[in-house]
C-alpha atoms as a PDB file:
ATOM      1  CA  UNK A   1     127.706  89.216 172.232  1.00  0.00           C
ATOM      2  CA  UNK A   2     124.917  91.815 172.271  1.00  0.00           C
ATOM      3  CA  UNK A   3     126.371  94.434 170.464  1.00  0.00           C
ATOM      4  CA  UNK A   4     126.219  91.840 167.254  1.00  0.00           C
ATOM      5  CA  UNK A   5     122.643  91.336 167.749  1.00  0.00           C
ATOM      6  CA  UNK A   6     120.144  94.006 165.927  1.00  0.00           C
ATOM      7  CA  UNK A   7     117.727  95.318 168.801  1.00  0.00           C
ATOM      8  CA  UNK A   8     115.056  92.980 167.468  1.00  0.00           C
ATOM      9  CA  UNK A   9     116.691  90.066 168.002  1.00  0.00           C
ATOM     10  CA  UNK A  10     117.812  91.030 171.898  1.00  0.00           C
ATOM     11  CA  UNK A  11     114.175  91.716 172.638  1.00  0.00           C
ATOM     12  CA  UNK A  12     113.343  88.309 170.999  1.00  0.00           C
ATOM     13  CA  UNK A  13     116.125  87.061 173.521  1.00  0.00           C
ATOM     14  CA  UNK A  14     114.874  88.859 176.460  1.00  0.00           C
ATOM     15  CA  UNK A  15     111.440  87.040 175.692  1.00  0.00           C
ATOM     16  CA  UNK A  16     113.474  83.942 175.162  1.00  0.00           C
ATOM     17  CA  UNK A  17     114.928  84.058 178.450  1.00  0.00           C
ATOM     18  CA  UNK A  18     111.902  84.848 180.637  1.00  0.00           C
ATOM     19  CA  UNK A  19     113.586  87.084 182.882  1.00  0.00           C
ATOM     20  CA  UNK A  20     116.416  88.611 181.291  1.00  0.00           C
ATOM     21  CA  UNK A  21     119.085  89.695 183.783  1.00  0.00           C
ATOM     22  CA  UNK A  22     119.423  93.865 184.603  1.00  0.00           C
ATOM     23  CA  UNK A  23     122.478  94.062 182.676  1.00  0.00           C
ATOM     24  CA  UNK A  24     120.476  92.863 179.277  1.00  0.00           C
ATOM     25  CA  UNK A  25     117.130  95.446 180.383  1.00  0.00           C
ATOM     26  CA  UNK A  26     119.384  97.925 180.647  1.00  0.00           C
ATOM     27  CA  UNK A  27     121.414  98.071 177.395  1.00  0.00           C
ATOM     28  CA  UNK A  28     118.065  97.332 175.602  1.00  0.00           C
ATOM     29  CA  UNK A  29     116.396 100.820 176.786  1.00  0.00           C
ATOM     30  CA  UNK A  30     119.697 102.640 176.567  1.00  0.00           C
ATOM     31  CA  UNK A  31     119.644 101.272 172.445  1.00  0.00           C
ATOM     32  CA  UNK A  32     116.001 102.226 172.404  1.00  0.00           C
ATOM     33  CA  UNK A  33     116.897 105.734 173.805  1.00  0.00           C
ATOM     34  CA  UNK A  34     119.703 106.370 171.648  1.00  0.00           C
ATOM     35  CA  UNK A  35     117.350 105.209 168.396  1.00  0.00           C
ATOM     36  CA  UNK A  36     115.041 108.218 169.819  1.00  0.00           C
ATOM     37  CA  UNK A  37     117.567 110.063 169.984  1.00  0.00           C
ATOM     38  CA  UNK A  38     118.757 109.620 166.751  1.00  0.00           C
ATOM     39  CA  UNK A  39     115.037 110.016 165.453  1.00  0.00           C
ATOM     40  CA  UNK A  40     114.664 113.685 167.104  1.00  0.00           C
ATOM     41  CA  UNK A  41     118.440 114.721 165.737  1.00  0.00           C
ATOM     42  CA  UNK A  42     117.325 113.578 162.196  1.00  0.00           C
ATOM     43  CA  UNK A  43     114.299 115.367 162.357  1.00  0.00           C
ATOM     44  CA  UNK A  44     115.985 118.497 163.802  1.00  0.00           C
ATOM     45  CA  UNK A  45     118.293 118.596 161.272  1.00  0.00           C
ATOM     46  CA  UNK A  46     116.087 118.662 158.735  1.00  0.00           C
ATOM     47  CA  UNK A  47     114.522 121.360 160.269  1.00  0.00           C
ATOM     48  CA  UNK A  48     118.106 123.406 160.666  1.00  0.00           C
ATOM     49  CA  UNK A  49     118.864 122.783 157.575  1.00  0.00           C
ATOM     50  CA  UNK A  50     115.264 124.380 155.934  1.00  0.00           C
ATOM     51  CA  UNK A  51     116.248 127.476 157.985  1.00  0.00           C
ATOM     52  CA  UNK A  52     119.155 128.694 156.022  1.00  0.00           C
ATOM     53  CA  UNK A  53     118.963 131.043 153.512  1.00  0.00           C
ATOM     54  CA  UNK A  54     119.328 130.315 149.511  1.00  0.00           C
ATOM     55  CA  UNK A  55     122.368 131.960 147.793  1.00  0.00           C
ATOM     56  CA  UNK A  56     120.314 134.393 146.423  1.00  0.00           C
ATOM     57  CA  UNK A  57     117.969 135.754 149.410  1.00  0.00           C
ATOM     58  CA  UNK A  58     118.499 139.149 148.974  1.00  0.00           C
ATOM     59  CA  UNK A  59     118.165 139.777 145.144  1.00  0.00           C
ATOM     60  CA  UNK A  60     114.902 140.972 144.814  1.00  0.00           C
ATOM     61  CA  UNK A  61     115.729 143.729 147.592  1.00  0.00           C
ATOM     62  CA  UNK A  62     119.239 144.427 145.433  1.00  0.00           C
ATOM     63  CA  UNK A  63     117.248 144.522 142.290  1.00  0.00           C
ATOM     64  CA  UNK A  64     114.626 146.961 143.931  1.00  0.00           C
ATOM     65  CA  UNK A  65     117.609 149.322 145.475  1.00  0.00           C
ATOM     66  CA  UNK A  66     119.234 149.398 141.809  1.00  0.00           C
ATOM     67  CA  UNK A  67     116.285 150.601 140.473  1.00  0.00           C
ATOM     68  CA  UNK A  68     116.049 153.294 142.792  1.00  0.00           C
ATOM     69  CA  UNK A  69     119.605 153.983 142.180  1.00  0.00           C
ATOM     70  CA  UNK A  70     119.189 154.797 138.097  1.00  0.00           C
ATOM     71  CA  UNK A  71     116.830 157.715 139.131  1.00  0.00           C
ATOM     72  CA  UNK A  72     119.360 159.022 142.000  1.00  0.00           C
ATOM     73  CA  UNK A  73     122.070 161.134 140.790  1.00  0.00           C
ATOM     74  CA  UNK A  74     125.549 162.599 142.636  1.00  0.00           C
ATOM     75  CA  UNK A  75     126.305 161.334 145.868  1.00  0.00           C
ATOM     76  CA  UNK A  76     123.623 159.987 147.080  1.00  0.00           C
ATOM     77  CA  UNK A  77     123.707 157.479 143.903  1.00  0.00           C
ATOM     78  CA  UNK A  78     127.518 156.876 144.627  1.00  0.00           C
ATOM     79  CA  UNK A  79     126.674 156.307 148.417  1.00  0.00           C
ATOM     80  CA  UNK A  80     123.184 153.578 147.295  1.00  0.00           C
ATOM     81  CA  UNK A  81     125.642 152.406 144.889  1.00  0.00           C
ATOM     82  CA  UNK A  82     128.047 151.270 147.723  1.00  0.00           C
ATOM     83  CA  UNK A  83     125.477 149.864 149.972  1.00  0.00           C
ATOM     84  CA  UNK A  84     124.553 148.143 147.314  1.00  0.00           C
ATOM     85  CA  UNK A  85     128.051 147.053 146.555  1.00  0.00           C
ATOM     86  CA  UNK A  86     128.224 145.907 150.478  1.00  0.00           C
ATOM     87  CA  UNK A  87     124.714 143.761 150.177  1.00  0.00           C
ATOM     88  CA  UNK A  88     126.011 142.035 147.442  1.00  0.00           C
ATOM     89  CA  UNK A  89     129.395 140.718 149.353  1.00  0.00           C
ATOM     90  CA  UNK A  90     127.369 140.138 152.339  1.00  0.00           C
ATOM     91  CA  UNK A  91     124.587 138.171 150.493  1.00  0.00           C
ATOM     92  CA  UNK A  92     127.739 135.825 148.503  1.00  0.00           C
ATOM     93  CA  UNK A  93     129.121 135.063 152.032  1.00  0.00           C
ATOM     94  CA  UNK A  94     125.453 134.374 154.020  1.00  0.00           C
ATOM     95  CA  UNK A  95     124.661 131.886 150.903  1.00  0.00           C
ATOM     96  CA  UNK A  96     127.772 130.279 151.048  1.00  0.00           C
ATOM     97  CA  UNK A  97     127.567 130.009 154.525  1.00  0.00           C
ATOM     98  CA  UNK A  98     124.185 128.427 154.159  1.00  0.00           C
ATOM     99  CA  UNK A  99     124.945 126.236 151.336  1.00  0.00           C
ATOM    100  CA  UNK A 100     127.730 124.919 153.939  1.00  0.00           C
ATOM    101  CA  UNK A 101     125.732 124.269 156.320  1.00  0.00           C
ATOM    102  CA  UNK A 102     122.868 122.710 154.388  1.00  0.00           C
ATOM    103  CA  UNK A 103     125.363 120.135 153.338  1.00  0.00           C
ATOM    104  CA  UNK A 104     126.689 119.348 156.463  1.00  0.00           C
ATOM    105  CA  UNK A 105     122.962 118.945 158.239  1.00  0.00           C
ATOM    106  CA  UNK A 106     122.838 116.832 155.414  1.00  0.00           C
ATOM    107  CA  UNK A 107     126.005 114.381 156.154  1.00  0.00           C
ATOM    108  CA  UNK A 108     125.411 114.886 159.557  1.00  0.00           C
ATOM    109  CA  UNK A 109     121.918 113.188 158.703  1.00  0.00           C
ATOM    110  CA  UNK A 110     123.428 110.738 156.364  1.00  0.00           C
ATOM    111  CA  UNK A 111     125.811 109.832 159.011  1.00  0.00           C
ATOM    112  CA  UNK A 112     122.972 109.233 161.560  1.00  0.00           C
ATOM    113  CA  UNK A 113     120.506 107.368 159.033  1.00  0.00           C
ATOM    114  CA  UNK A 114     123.671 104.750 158.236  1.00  0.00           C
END
């Protein structure tokens, strides 16, 4: 019967009842610890999900290393070329990866809020 009842209405019972049995105390502070609990996970989420990086972190270091490139010649250019080549792949798959896992903080969230 409890588990219908939102956790408003079992404290209004508990007061209801005088004394309410240990059974009843202790589901109501296990409900009010998982509501913390739920609280702190939404908030930490939130949090993870401000930590990843946007799909385009590294462009302004790319752009600055192309730059430098144009005035480079032989291989030296052909070597900042490829390491520029590499930053490029590896910036596509850390945004991605972020992207991911901003929207899945984000259902995780959505899941937790419902």
């Amino acid at each position: 019967m409890l588990s219908i009842l939102s956790y408003a209405e079992r404290e209004r019972l508990a007061y209801v009842a005088g004394t309410p049995d240990a059974p009843l105390l202790a589901e109501l502070a296990e409900h009010e610890a998982r509501a913390e609990n739920t609280s702190d996970a939404v908030v930490q989420l939130a949090d993870l999900a401000a930590l990843f990086p946007g799909e385009d972190f590294a462009q302004e270091i790319i752009r600055d290393l192309q730059a430098i490139a144009k005035r480079l010649r032989g291989d030296n250019r052909t070597d900042l070329l490829q390491a520029i080549e590499a930053l490029e792949s590896l910036q596509t798959e850390i945004g991605t990866a972020g992207a991911d896992g901003t929207h899945l903080a984000a259902k995780i969230e959505k899941t937790l809020t419902a």
